[in-house]
Protein backbone atom coordinates (compact mmCIF):
# COMPACT_ATOMS: atom_id res chain seq x y z
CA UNK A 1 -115.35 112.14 -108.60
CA UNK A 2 -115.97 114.83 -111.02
CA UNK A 3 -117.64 118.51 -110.48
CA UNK A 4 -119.69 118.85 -113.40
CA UNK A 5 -117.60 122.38 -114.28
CA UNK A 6 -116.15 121.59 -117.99
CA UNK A 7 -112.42 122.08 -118.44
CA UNK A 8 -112.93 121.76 -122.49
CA UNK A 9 -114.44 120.46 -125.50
CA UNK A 10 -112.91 117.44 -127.11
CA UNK A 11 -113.33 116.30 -130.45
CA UNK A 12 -114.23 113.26 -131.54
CA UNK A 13 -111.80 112.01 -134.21
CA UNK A 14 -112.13 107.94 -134.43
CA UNK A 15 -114.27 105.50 -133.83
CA UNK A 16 -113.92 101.80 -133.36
CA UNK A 17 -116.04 99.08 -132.68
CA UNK A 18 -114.75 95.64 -130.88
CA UNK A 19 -117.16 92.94 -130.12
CA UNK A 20 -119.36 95.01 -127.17
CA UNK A 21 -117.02 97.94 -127.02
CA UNK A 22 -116.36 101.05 -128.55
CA UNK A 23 -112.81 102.46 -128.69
CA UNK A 24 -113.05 106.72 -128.96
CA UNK A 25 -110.28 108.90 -129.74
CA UNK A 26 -110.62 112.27 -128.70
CA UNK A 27 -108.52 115.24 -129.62
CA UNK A 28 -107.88 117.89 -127.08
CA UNK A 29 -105.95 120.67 -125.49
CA UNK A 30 -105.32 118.34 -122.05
CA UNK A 31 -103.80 115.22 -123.93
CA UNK A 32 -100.31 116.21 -122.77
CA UNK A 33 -101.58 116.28 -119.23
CA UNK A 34 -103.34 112.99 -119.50
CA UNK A 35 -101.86 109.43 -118.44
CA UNK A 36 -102.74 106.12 -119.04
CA UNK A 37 -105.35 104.68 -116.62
CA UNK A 38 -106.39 108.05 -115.70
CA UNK A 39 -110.33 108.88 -115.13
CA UNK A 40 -112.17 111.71 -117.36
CA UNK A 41 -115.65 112.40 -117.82
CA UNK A 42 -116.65 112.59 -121.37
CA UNK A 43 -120.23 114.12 -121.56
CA UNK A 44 -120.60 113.37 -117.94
CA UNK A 45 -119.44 109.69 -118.54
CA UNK A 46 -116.12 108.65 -116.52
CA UNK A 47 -114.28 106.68 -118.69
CA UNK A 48 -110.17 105.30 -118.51
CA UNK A 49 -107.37 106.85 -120.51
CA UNK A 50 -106.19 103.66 -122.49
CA UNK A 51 -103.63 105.09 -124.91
CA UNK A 52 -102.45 108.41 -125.98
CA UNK A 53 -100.44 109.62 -129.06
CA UNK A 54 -99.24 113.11 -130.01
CA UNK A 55 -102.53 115.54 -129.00
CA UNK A 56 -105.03 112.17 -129.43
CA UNK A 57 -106.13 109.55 -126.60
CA UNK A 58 -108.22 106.73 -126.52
CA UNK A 59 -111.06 105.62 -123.84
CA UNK A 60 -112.80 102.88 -123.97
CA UNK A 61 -116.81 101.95 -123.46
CA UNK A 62 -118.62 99.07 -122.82
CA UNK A 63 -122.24 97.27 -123.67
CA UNK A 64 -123.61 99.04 -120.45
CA UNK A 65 -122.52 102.42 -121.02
CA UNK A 66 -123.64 102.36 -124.83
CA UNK A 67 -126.74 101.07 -123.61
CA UNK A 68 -127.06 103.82 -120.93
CA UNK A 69 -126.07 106.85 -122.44
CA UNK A 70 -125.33 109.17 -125.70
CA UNK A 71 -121.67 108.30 -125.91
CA UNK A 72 -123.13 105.64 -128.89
CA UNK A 73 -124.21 108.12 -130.82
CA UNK A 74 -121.17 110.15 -131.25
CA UNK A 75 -119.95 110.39 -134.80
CA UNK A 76 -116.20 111.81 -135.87
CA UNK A 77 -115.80 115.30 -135.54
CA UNK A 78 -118.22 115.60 -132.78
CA UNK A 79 -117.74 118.05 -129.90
CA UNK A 80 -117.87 116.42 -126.43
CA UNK A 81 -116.99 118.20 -122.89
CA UNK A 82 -114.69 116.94 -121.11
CA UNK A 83 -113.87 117.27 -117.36
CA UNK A 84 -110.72 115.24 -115.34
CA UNK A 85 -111.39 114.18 -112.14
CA UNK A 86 -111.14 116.27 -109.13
CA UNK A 87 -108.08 116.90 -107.09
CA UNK A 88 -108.34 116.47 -103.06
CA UNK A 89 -108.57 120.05 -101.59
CA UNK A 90 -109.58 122.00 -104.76
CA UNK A 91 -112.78 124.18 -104.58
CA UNK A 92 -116.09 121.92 -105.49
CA UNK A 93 -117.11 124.84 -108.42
CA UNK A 94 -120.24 122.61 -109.53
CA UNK A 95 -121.59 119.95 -107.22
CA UNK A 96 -120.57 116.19 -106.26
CA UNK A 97 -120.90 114.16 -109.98
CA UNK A 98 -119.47 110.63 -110.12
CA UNK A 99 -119.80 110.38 -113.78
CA UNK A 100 -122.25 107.50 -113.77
CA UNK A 101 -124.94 108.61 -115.99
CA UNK A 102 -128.44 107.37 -114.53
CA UNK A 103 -130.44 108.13 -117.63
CA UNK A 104 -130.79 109.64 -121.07
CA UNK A 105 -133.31 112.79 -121.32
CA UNK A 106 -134.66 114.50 -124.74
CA UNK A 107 -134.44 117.87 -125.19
CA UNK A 108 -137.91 119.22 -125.58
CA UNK A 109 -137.92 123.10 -125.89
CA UNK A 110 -135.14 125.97 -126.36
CA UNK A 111 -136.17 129.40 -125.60
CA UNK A 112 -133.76 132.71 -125.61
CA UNK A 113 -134.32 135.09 -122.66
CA UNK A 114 -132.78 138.05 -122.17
CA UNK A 115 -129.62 137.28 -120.97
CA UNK A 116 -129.47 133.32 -120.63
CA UNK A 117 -131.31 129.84 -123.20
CA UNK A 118 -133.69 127.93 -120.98
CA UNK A 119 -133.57 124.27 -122.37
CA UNK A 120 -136.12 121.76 -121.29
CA UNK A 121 -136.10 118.09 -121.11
CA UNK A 122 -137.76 115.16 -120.56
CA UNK A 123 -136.75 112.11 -118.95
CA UNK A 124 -138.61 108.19 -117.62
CA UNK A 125 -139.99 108.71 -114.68
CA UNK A 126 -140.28 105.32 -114.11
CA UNK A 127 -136.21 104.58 -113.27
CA UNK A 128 -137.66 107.10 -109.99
CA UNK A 129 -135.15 109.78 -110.73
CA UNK A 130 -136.36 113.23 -109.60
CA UNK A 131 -134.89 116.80 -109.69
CA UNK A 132 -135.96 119.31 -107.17
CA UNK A 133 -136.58 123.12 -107.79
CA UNK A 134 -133.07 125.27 -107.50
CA UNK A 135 -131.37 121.52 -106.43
CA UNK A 136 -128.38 119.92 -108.92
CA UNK A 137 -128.73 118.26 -112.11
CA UNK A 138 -125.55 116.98 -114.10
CA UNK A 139 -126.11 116.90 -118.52
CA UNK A 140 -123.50 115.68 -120.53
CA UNK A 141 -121.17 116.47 -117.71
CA UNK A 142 -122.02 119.81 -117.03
CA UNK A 143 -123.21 121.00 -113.20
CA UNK A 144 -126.38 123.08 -113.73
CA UNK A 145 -129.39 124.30 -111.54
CA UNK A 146 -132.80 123.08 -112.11
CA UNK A 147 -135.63 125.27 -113.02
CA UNK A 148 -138.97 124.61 -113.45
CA UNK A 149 -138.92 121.12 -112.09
CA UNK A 150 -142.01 119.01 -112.79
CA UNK A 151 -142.44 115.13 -112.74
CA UNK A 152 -140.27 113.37 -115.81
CA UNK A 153 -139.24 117.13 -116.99
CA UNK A 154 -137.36 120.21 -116.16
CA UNK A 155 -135.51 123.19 -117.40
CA UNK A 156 -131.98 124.65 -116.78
CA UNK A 157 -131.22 127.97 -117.98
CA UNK A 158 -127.58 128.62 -119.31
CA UNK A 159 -125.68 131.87 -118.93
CA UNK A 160 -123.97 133.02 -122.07
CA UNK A 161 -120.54 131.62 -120.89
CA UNK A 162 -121.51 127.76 -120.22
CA UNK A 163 -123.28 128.22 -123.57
CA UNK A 164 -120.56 129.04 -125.50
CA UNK A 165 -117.79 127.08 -124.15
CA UNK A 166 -119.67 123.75 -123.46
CA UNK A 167 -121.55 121.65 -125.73
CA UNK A 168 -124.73 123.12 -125.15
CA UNK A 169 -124.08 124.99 -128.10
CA UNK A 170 -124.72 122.55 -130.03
CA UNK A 171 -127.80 120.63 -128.55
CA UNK A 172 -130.96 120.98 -130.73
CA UNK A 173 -134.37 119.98 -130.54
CA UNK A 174 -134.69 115.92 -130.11
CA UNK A 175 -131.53 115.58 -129.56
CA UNK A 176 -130.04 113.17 -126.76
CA UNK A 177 -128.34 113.73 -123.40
CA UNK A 178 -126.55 112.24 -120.71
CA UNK A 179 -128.47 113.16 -117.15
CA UNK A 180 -126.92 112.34 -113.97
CA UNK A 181 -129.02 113.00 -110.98
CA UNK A 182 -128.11 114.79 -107.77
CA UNK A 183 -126.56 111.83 -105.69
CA UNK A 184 -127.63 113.52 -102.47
CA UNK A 185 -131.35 113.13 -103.63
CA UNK A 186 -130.95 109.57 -105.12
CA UNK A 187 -129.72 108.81 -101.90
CA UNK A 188 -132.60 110.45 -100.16
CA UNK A 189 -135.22 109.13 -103.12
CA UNK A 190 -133.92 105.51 -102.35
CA UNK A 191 -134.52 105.96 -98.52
CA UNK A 192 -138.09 107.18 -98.66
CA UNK A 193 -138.70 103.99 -100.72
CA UNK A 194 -137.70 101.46 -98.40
């Protein structure tokens, strides 16, 4: 169980494929907190701590997740956030996230306001995933409020913090994201359709 608020960036410094899998290494600042077997969300996607050396550790992803979301289309050097799971009895900062990514969206428009960067994206309606005005919407990992909601799109607008210190500062036009829907309203979404 994540929060969506991102502890840090990561970068992405190998690459290996194995049959179905892909093997990342990741440097970052946490690695000496890290253990083996332990959960972290990398873009929003939890995946297990399977080795660590020096300031380096490796997770590993499978068929589905490469199917489902952008972690495939990392390259070395990349920038990825990075969140560790939640403690019992810390503040919830963001919202509820499990890490499993539902969907991939496209980002569609960037606009600078005075003050924040509104970035809109699109997603397939058809998988029935839905956002709500002012409810929760999880890309690459990070907890954000919707704005602007309309059916297979919606907007988020970032303050100059989250911009900086996430990867959001590097998402451009056409480029692909990790979207985890509010599990409250997929819960609600898969009621009504019963």
């Amino acid at each position: 169980m994540f929060t969506g608020i991102i502890e840090t960036l990561g970068e992405v410094k190998n690459l290996v494929k194995e049959q179905d899998n892909l093997h990342l290494t990741v440097k970052s600042n946490i690695t000496n907190e890290l253990k083996i077997d332990q959960s972290v969300a990398h873009n929003g996607v939890c995946l297990t701590v399977v080795a660590i050396k020096n300031d380096e550790y490796t997770v590993t992803a499978i068929k589905e997740t490469l199917e489902k979301t952008n972690i495939g289309n990392l390259k070395i050097n990349d920038s990825i956030n990075l969140e560790r799971a939640m403690k019992l009895g810390d503040r919830l900062d963001g919202h509820i996230v499990q890490g499993h990514v539902d969907e991939t969206g496209i980002c569609t428009n960037i606009i600078n306001e005075n003050g924040s960067t509104v970035f809109t994206f699109s997603y397939n309606s058809d998988k029935n995933n839905i956002t709500i005005e002012k409810g929760s919407i999880t890309i690459n990992g990070v907890s954000l409020t919707v704005v602007n909601s309309k059916k297979a799109a919606f907007s988020v607008a970032i303050i100059p913090y989250t911009l900086e210190n996430t990867g959001f500062k590097n998402i451009k036009l056409g480029d692909i994201v990790n979207l985890e829907f509010d599990v409250i309203g997929k819960y609600v979404a898969r009621l009504t359709t019963l």
